[in-house]
N, C-alpha and C. Protein backbone atom coordinates (compact mmCIF):
# COMPACT_ATOMS: atom_id res chain seq x y z
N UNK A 1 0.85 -1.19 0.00
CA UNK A 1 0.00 0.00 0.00
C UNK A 1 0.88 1.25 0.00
N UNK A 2 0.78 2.05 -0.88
CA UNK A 2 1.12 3.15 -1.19
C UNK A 2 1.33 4.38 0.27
N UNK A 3 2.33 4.76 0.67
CA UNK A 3 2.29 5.72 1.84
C UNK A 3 1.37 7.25 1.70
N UNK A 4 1.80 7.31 -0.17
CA UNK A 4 1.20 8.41 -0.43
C UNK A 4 -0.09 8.80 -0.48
N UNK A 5 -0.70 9.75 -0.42
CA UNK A 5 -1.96 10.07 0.21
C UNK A 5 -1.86 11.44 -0.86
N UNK A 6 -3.11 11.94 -1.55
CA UNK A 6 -3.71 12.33 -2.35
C UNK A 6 -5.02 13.00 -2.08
N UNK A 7 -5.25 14.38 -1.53
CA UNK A 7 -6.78 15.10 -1.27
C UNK A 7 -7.16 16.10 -2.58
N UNK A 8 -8.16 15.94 -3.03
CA UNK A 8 -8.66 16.91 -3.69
C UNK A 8 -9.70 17.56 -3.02
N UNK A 9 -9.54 18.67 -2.88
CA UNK A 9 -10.85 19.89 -2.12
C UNK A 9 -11.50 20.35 -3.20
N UNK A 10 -12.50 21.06 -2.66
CA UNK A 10 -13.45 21.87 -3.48
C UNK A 10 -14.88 21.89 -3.10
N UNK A 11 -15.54 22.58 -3.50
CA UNK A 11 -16.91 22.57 -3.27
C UNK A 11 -17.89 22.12 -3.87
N UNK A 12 -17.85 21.46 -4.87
CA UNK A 12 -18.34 20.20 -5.60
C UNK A 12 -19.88 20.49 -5.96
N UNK A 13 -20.05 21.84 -6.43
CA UNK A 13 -21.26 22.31 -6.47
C UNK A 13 -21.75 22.59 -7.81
N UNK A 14 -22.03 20.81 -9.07
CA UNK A 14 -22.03 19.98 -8.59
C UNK A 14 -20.19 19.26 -9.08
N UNK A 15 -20.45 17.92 -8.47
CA UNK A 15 -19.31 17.35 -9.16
C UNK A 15 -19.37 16.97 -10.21
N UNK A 16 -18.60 16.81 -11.22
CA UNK A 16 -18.86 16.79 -12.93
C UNK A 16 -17.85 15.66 -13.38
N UNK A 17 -18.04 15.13 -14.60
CA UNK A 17 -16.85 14.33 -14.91
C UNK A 17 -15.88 15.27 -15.29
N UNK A 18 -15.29 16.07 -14.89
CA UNK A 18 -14.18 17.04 -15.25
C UNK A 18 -13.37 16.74 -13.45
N UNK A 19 -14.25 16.68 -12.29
CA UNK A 19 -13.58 16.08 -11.61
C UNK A 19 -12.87 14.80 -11.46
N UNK A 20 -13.93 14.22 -11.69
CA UNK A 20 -13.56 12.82 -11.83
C UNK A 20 -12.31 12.29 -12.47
N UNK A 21 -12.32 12.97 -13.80
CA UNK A 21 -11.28 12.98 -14.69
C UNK A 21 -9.96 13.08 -14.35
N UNK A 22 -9.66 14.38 -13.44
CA UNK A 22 -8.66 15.32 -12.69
C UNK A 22 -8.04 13.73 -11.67
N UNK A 23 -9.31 13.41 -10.94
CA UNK A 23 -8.83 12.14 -10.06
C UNK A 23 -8.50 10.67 -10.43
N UNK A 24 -8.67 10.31 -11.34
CA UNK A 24 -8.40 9.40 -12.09
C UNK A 24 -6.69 9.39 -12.68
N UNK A 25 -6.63 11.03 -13.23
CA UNK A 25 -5.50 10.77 -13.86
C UNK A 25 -4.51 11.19 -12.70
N UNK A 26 -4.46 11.90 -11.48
CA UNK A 26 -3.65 12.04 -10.34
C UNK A 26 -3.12 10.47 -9.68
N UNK A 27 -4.17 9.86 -9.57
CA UNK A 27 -3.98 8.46 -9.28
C UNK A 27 -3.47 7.84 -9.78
N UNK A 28 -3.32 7.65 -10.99
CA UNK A 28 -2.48 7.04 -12.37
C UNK A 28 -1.27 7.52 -12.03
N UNK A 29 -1.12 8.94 -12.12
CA UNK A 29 0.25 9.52 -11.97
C UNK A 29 1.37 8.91 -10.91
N UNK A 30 0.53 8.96 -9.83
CA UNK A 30 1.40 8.72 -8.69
C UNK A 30 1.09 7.07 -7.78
N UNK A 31 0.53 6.63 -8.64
CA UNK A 31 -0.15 5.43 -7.87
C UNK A 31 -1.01 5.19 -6.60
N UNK A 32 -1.63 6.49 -6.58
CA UNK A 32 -2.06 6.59 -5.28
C UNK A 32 -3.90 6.79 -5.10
N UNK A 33 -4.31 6.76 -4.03
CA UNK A 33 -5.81 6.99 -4.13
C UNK A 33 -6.02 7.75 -3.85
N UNK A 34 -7.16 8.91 -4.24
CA UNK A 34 -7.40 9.66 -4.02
C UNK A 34 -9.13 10.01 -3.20
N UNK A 35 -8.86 11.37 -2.09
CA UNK A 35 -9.70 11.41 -1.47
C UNK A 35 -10.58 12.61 -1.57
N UNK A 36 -11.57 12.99 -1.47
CA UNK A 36 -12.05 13.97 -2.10
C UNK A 36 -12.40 14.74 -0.80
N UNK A 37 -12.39 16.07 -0.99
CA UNK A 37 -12.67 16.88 0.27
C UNK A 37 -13.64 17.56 0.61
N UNK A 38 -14.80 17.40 0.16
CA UNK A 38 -15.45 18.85 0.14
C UNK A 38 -15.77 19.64 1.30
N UNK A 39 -15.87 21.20 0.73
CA UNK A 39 -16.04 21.77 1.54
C UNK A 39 -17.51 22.18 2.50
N UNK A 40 -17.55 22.35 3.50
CA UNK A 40 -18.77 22.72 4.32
C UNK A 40 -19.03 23.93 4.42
N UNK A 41 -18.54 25.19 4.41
CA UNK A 41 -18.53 26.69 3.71
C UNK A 41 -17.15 27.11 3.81
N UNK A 42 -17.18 27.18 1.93
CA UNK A 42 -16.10 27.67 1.42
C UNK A 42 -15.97 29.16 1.88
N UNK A 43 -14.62 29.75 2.07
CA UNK A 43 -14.38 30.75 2.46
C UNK A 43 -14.59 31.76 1.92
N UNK A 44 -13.76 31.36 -0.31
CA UNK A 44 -13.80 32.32 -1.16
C UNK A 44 -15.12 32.16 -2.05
N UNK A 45 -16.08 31.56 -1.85
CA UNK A 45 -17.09 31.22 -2.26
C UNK A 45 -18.42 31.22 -1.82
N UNK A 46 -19.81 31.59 -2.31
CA UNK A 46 -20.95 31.27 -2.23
C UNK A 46 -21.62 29.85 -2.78
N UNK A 47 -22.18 28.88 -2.09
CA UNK A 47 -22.46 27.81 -2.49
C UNK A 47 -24.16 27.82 -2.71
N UNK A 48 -24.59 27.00 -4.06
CA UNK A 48 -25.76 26.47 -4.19
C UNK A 48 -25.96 25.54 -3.53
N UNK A 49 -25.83 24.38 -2.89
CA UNK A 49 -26.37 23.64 -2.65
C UNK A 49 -25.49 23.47 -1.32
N UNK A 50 -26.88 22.83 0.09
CA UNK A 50 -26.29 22.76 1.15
C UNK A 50 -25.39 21.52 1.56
N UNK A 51 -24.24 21.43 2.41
CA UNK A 51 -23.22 20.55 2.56
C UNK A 51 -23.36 19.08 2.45
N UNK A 52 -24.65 18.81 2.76
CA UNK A 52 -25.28 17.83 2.99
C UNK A 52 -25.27 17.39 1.47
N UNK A 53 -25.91 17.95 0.84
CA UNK A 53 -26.38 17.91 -0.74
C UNK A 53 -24.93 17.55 -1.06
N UNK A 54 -23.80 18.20 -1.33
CA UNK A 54 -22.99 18.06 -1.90
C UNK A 54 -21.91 16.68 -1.76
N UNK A 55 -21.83 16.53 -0.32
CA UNK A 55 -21.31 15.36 -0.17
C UNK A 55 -22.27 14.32 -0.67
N UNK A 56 -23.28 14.24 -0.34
CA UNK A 56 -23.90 12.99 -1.00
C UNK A 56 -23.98 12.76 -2.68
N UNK A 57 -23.93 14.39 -3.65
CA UNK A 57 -23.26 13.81 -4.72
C UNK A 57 -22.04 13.50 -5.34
N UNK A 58 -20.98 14.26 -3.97
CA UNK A 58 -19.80 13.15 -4.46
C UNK A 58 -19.87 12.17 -4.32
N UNK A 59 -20.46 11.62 -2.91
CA UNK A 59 -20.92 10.04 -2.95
C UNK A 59 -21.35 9.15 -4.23
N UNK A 60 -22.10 9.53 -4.40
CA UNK A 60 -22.93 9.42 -5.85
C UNK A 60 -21.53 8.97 -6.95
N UNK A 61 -21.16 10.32 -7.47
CA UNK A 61 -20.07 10.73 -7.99
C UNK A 61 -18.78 9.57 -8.35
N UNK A 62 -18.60 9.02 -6.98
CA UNK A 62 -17.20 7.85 -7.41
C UNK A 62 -17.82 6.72 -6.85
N UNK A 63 -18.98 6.54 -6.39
CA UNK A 63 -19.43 5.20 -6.35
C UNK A 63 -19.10 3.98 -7.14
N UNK A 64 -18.46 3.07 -6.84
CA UNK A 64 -17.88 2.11 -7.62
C UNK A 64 -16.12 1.88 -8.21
N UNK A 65 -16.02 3.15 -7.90
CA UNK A 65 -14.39 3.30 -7.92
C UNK A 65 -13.79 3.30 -6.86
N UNK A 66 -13.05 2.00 -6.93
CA UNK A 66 -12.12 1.98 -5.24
C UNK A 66 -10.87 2.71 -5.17
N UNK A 67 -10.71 3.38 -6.23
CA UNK A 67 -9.72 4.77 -5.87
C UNK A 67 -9.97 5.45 -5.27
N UNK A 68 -11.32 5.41 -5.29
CA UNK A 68 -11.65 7.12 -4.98
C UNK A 68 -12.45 7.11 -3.08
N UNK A 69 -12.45 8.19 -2.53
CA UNK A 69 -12.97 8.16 -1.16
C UNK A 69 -13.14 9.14 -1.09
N UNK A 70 -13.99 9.27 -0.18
CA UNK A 70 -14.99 10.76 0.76
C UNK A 70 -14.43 11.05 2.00
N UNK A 71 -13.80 12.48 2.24
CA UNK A 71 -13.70 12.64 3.69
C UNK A 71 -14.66 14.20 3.81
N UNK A 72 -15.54 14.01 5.34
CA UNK A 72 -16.11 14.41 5.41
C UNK A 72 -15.54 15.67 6.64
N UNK A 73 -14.44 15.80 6.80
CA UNK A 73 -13.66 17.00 7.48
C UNK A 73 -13.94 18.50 7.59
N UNK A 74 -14.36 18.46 6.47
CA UNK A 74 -14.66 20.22 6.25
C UNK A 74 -15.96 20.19 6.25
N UNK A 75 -16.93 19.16 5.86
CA UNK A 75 -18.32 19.44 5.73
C UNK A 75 -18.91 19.24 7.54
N UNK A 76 -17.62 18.79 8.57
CA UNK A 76 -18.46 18.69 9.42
C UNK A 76 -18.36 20.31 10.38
N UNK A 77 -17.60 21.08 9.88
CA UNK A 77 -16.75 22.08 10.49
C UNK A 77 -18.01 23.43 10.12
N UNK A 78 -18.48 24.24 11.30
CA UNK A 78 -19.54 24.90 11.17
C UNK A 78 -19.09 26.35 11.20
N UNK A 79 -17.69 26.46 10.89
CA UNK A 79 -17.10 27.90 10.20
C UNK A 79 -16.06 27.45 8.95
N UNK A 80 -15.91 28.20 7.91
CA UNK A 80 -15.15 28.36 6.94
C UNK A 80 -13.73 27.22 7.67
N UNK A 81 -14.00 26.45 6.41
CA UNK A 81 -12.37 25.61 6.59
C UNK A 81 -11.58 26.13 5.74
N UNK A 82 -10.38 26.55 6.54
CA UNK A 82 -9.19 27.28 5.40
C UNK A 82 -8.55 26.17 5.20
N UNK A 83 -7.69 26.14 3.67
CA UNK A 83 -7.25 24.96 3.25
C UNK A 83 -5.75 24.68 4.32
N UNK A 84 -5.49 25.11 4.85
CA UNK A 84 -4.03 25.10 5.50
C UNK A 84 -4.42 24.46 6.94
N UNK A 85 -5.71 24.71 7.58
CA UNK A 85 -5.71 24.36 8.75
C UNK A 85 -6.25 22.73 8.43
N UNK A 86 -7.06 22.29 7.31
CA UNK A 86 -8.16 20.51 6.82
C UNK A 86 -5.68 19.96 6.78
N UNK A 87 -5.13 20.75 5.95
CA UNK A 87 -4.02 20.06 6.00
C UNK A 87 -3.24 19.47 7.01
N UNK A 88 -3.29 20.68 7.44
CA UNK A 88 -2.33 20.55 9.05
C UNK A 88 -3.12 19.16 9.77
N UNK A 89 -4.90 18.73 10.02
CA UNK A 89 -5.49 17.65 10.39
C UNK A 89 -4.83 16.51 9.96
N UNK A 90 -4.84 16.41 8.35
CA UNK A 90 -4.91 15.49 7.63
C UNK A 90 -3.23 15.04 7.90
N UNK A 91 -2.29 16.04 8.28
CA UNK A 91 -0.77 15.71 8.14
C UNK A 91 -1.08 14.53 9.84
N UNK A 92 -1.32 15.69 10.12
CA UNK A 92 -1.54 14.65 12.10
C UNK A 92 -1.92 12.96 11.87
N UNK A 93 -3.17 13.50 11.23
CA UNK A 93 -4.03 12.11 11.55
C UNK A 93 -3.36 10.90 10.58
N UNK A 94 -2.67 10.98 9.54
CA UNK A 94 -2.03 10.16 9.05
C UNK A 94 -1.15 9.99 8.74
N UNK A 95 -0.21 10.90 9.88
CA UNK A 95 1.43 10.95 9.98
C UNK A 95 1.96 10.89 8.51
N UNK A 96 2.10 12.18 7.76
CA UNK A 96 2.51 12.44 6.58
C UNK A 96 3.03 13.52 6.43
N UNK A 97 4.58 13.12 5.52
CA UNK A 97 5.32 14.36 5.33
C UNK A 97 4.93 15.04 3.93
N UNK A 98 5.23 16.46 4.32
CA UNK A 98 5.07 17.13 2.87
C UNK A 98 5.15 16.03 1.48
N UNK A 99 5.96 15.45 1.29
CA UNK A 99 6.57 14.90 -0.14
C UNK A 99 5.68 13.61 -0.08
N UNK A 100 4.82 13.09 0.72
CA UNK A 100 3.88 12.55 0.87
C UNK A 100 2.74 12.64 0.52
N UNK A 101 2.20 13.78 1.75
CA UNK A 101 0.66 14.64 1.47
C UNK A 101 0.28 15.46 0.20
N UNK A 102 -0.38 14.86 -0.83
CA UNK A 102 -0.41 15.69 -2.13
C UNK A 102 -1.93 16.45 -1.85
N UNK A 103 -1.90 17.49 -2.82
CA UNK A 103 -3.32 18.04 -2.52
C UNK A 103 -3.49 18.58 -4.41
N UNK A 104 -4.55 18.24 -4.77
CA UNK A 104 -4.91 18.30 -5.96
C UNK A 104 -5.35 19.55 -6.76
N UNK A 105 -5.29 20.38 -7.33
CA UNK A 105 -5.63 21.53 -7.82
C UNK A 105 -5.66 22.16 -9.30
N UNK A 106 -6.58 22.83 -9.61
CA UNK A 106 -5.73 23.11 -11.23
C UNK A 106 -4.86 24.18 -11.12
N UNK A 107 -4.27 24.70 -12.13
CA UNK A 107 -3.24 25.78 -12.59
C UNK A 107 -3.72 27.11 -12.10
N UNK A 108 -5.03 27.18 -11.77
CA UNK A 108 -5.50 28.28 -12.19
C UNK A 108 -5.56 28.72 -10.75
N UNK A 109 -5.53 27.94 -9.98
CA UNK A 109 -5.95 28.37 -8.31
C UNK A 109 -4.54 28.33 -7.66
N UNK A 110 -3.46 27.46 -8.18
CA UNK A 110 -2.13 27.88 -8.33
C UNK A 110 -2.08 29.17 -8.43
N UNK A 111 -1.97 29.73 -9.29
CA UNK A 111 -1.75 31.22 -9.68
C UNK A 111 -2.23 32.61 -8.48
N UNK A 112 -3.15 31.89 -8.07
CA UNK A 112 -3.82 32.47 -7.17
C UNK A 112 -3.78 32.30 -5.46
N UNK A 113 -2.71 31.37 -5.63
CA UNK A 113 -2.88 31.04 -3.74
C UNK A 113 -1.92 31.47 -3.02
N UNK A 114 -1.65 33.20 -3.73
CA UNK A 114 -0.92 33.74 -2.98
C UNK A 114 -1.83 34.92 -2.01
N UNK A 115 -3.20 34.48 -2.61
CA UNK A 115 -4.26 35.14 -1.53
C UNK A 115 -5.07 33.78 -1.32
N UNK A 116 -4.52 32.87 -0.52
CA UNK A 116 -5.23 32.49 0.09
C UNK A 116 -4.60 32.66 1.91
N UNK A 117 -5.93 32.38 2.84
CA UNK A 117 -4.99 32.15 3.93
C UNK A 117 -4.40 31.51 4.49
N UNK A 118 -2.84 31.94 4.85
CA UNK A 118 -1.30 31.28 4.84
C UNK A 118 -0.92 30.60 4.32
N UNK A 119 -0.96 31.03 2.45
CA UNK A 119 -0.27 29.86 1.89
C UNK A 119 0.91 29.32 2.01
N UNK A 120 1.88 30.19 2.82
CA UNK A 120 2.67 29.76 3.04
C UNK A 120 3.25 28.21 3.81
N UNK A 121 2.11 28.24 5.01
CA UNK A 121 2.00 27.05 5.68
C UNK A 121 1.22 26.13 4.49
N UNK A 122 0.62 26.27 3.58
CA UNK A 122 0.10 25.19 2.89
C UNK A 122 1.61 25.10 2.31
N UNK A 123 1.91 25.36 1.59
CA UNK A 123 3.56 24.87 0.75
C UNK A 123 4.20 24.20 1.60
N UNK A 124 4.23 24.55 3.10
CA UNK A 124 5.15 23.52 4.14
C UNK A 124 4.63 22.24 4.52
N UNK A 125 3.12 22.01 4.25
CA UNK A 125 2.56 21.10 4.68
C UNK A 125 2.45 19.70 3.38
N UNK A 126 2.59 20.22 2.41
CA UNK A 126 2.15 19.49 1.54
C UNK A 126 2.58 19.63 0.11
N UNK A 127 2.57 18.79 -1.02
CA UNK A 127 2.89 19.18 -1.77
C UNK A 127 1.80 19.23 -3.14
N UNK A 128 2.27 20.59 -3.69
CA UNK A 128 0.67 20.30 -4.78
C UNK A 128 1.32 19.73 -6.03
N UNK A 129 0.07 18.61 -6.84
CA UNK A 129 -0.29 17.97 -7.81
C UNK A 129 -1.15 19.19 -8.94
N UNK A 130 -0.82 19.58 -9.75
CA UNK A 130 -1.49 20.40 -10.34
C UNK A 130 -1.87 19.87 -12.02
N UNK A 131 -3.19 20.05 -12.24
CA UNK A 131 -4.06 19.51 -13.52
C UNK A 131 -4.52 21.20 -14.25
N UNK A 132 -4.14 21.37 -15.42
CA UNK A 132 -4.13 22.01 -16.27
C UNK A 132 -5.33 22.92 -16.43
N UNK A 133 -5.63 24.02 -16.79
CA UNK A 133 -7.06 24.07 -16.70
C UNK A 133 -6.94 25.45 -17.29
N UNK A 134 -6.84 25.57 -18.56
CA UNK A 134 -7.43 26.61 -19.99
C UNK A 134 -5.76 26.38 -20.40
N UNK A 135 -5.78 27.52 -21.24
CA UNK A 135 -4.41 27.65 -21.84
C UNK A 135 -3.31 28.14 -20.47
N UNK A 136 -2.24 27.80 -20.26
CA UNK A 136 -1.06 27.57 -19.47
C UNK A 136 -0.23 26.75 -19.61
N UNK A 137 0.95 27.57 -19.01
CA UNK A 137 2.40 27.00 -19.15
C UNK A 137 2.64 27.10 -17.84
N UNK A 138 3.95 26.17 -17.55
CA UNK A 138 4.37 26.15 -16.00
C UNK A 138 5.21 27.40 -16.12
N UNK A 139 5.77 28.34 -16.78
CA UNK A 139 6.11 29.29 -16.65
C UNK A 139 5.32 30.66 -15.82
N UNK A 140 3.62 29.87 -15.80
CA UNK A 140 3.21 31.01 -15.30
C UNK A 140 2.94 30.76 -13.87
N UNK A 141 3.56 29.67 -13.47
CA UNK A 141 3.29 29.47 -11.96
C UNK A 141 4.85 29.33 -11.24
N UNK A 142 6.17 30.13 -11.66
CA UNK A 142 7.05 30.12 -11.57
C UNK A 142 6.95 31.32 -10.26
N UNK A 143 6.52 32.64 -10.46
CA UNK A 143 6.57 33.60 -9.60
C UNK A 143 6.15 33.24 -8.15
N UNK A 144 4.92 32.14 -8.11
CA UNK A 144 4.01 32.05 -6.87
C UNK A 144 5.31 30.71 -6.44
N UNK A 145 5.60 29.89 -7.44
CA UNK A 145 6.78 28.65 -6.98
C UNK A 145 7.90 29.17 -5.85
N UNK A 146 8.36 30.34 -6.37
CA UNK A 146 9.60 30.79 -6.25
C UNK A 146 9.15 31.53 -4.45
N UNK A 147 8.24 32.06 -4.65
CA UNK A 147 8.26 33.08 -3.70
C UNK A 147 7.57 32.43 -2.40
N UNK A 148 7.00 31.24 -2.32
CA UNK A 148 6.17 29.97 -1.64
C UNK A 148 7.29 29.32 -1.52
N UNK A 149 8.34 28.75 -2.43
CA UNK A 149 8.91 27.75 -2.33
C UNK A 149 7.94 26.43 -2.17
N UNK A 150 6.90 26.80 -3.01
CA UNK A 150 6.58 25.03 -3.15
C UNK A 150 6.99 24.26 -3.70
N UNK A 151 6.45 22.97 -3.37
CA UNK A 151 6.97 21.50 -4.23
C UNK A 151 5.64 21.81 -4.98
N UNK A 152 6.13 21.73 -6.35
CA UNK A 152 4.79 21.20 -7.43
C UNK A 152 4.97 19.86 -8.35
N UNK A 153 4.20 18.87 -8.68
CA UNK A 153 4.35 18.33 -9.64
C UNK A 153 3.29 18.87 -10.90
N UNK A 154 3.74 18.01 -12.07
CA UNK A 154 1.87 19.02 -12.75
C UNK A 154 1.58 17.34 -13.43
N UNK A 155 0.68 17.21 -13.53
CA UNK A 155 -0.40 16.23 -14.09
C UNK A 155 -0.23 16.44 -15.55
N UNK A 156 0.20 15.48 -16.49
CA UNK A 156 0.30 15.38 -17.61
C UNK A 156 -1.26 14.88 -17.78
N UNK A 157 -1.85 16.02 -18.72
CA UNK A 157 -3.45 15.66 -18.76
C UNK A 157 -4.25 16.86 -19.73
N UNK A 158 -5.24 16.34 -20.45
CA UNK A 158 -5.86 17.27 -21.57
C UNK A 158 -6.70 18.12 -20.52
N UNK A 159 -7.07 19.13 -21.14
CA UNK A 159 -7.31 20.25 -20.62
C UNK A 159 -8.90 20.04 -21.05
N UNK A 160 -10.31 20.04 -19.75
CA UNK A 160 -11.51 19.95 -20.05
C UNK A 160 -11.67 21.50 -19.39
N UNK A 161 -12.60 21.73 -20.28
CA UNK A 161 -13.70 22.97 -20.17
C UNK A 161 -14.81 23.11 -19.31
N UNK A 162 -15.48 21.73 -18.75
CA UNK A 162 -16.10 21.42 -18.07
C UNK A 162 -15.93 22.29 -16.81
N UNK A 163 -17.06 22.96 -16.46
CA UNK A 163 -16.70 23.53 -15.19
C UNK A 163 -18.53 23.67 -14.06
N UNK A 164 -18.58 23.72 -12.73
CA UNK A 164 -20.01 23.33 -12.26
C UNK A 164 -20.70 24.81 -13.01
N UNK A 165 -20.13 25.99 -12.80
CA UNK A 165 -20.73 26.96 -12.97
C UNK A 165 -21.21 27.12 -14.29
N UNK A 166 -20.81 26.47 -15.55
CA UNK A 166 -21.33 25.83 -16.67
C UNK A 166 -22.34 25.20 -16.48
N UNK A 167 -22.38 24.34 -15.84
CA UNK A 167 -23.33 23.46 -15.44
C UNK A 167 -24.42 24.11 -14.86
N UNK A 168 -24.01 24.42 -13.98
CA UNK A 168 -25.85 25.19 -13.22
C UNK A 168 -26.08 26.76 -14.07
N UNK A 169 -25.15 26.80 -14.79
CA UNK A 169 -25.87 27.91 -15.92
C UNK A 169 -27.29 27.10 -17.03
N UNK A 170 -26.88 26.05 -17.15
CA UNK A 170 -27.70 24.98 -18.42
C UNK A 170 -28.52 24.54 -17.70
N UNK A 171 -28.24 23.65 -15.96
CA UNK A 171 -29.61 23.85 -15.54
C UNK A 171 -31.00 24.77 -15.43
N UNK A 172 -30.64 26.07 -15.21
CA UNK A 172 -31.07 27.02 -14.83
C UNK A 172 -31.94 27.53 -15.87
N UNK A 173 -31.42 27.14 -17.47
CA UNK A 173 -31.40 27.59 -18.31
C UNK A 173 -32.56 26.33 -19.02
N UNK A 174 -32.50 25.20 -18.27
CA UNK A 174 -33.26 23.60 -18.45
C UNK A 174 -32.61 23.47 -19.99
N UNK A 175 -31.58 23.60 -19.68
CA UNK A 175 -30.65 22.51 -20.87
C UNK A 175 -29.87 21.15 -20.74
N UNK A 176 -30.09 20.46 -21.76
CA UNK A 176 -29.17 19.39 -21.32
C UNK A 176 -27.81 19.37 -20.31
N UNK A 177 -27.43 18.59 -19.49
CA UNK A 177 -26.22 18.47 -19.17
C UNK A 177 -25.62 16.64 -19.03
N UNK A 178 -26.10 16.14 -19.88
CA UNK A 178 -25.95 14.73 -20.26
C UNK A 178 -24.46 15.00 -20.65
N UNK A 179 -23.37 14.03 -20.35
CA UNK A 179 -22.17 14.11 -20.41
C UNK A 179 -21.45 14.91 -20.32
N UNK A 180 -21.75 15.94 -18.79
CA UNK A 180 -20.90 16.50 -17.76
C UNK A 180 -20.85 15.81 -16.57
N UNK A 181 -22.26 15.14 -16.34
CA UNK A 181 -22.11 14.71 -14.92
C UNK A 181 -22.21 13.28 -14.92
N UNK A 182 -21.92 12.36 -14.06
CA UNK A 182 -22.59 11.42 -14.12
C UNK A 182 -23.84 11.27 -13.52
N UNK A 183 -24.56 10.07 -14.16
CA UNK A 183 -25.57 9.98 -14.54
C UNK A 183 -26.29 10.19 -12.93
N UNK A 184 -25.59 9.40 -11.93
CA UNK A 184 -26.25 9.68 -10.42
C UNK A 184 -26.67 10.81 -10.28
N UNK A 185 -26.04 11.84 -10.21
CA UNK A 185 -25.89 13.13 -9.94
C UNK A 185 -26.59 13.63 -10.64
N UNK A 186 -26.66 13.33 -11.75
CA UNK A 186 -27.53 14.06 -13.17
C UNK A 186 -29.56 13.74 -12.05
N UNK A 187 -29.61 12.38 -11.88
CA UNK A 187 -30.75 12.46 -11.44
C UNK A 187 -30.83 12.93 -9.84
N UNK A 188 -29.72 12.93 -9.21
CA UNK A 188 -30.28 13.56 -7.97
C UNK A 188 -30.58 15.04 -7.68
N UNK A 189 -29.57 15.66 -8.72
CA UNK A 189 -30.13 17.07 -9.16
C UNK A 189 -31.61 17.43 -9.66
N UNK A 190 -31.63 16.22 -10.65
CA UNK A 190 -33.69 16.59 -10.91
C UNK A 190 -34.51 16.33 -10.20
N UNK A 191 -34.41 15.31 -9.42
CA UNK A 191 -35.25 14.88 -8.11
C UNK A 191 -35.07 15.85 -7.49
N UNK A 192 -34.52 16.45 -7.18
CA UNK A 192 -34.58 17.76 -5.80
C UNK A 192 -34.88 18.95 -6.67
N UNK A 193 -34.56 19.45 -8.10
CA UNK A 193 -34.81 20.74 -8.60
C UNK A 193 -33.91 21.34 -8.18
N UNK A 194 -32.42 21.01 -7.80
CA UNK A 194 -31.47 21.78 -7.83
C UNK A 194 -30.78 23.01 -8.63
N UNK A 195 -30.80 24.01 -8.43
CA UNK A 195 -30.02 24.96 -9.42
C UNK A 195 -30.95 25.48 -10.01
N UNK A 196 -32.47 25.19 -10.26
CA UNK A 196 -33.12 25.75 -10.75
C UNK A 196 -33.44 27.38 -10.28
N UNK A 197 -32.98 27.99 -9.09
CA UNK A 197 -33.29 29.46 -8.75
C UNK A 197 -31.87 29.34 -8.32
N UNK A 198 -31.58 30.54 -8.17
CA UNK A 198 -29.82 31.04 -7.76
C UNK A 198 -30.17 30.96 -5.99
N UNK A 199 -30.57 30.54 -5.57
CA UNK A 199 -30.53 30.03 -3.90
C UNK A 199 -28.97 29.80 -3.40
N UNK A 200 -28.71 30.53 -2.65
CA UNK A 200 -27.41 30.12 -2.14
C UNK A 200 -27.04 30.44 -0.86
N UNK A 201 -26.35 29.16 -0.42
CA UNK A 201 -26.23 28.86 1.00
C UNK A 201 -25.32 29.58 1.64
């Protein structure tokens, strides 16, 4: 069994095969399984659907794939989980060093996690796995590398367009979204009438 350990966060509002995808090929990469994180209120974000909702369609989501797993850490936490403090847990609880603890992300939130809070302690804690996401080069994540001193690897992987906020635009809009999501999710969204009004938690 693999020491390495693999989290992807996010707020999964909903989860799409563009995640899935992201976790599939991280796992491949490094031989490792991956665990999915979602969040219980995101910090930099407004969420549609309540915590509850969301974990149960990641559930949904990798059902049947024994790569894949649910931790329910941040959804049980009843203030904003910053990504540095779910790490610092996750380093404790399963005695893991940086070059160990991977945490999953695209390029694009790279670029950006020099406003998040203390990224610095995230770069010490862990190391990021990064999946591609529009046009980019690792040249453009050289400035935030350098000045973080993180460990990055990047995910050799095609670049999907797929994104939720796409998604609950077409709901909203009662358009197809047949081969973004899987199919679970696709119906637990219509059974509830999800996304259909901009409601947000």
């Amino acid at each position: 069994m693999s020491k390495i350990k693999i989290f992807f966060g996010g707020s999964f509002d909903p989860p799409h095969l563009g995640h899935l995808l992201m976790a599939q090929l991280a796992s491949e990469k490094l031989g490792a399984p991956v665990t999915f994180l979602p969040a219980g209120i995101p910090p930099h974000k407004q969420v549609r659907c309540t915590a509850a909702q969301r974990l149960e369609m990641v559930r949904l989501a990798i059902a049947g794939n024994t790569l894949f797993s649910v931790d329910d850490t941040e959804i049980k936490r009843r203030e904003p989980a910053y990504t540095y403090e779910t790490l610092e847990q996750l380093q404790a609880r399963y005695q893991l060093q940086a070059d160990s603890l991977y945490f999953l992300l695209g390029s694009d939130s790279v670029t950006e996690l020099e406003t998040w809070r203390n990224p610095e302690r995230i770069a010490a804690l862990c190391t990021l796995l990064v999946y591609p996401r529009q046009a980019w080069s690792e040249l453009d994540l050289t400035g935030v590398r350098r000045s973080l001193n993180l460990r990055l690897e990047i995910c050799d992987a095609p670049i999907v367009q797929i994104s939720s906020t796409f998604i609950r635009q077409r709901i909203q809009q009662y358009k197809s979204v047949r081969y973004m999501l899987p199919e679970a999710v696709a119906d637990f969204i219509a059974e509830r009438g999800l996304y259909l009004k901009e409601k947000r938690v």
